[in-house]
Protein backbone atom coordinates (compact mmCIF):
# COMPACT_ATOMS: atom_id res chain seq x y z
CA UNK A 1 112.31 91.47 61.17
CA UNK A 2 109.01 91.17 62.91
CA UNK A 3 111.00 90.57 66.38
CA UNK A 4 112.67 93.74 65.90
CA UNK A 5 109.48 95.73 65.73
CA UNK A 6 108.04 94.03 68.72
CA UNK A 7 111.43 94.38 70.55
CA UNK A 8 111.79 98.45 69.75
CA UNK A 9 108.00 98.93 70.26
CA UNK A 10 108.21 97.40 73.31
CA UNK A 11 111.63 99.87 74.63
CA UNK A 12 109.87 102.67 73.85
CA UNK A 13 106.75 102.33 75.65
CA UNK A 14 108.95 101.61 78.71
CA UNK A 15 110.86 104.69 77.76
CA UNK A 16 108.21 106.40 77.49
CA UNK A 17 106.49 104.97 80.92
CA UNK A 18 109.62 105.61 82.68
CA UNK A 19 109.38 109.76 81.75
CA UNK A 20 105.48 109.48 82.13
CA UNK A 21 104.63 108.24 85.46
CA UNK A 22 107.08 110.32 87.59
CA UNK A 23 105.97 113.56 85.72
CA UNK A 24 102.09 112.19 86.36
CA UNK A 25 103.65 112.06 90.19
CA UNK A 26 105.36 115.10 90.26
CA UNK A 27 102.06 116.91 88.81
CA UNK A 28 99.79 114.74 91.51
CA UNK A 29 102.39 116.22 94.28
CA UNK A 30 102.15 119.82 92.76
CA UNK A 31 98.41 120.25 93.10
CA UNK A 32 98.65 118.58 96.34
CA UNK A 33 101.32 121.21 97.66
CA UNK A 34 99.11 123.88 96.33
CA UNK A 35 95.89 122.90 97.57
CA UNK A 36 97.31 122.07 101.15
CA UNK A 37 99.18 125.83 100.99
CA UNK A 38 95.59 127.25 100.24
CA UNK A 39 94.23 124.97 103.00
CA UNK A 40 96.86 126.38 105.68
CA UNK A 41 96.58 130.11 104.26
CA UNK A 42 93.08 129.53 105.50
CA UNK A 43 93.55 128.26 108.58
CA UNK A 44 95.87 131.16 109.71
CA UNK A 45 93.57 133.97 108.47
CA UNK A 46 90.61 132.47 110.83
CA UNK A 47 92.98 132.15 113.65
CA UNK A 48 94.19 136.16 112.87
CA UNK A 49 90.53 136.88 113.33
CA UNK A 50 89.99 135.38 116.52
């Protein structure tokens, strides 16, 4: 019985790795997007100005 602990222990924590690390991706990309957008918003208001 002690193998089928290990065994179903050890599916879910890859189950739950496998919905984990592309949302932790995903999330990484998202505040990437965002702060790049703010970066370029920037950029084109101090070239308006010139």
């Amino acid at each position: 019985m002690k193998i089928f602990k290990v065994l179903f222990v050890t599916i879910g924590a890859l189950l739950a790795a496998l919905i984990v690390i592309p949302l932790t991706v995903l999330a990484g990309l998202f505040v990437w997007l965002k702060l790049t957008e703010e970066a370029d918003d920037e950029d084109l208001e101090i070239e308006d100005a010139v």
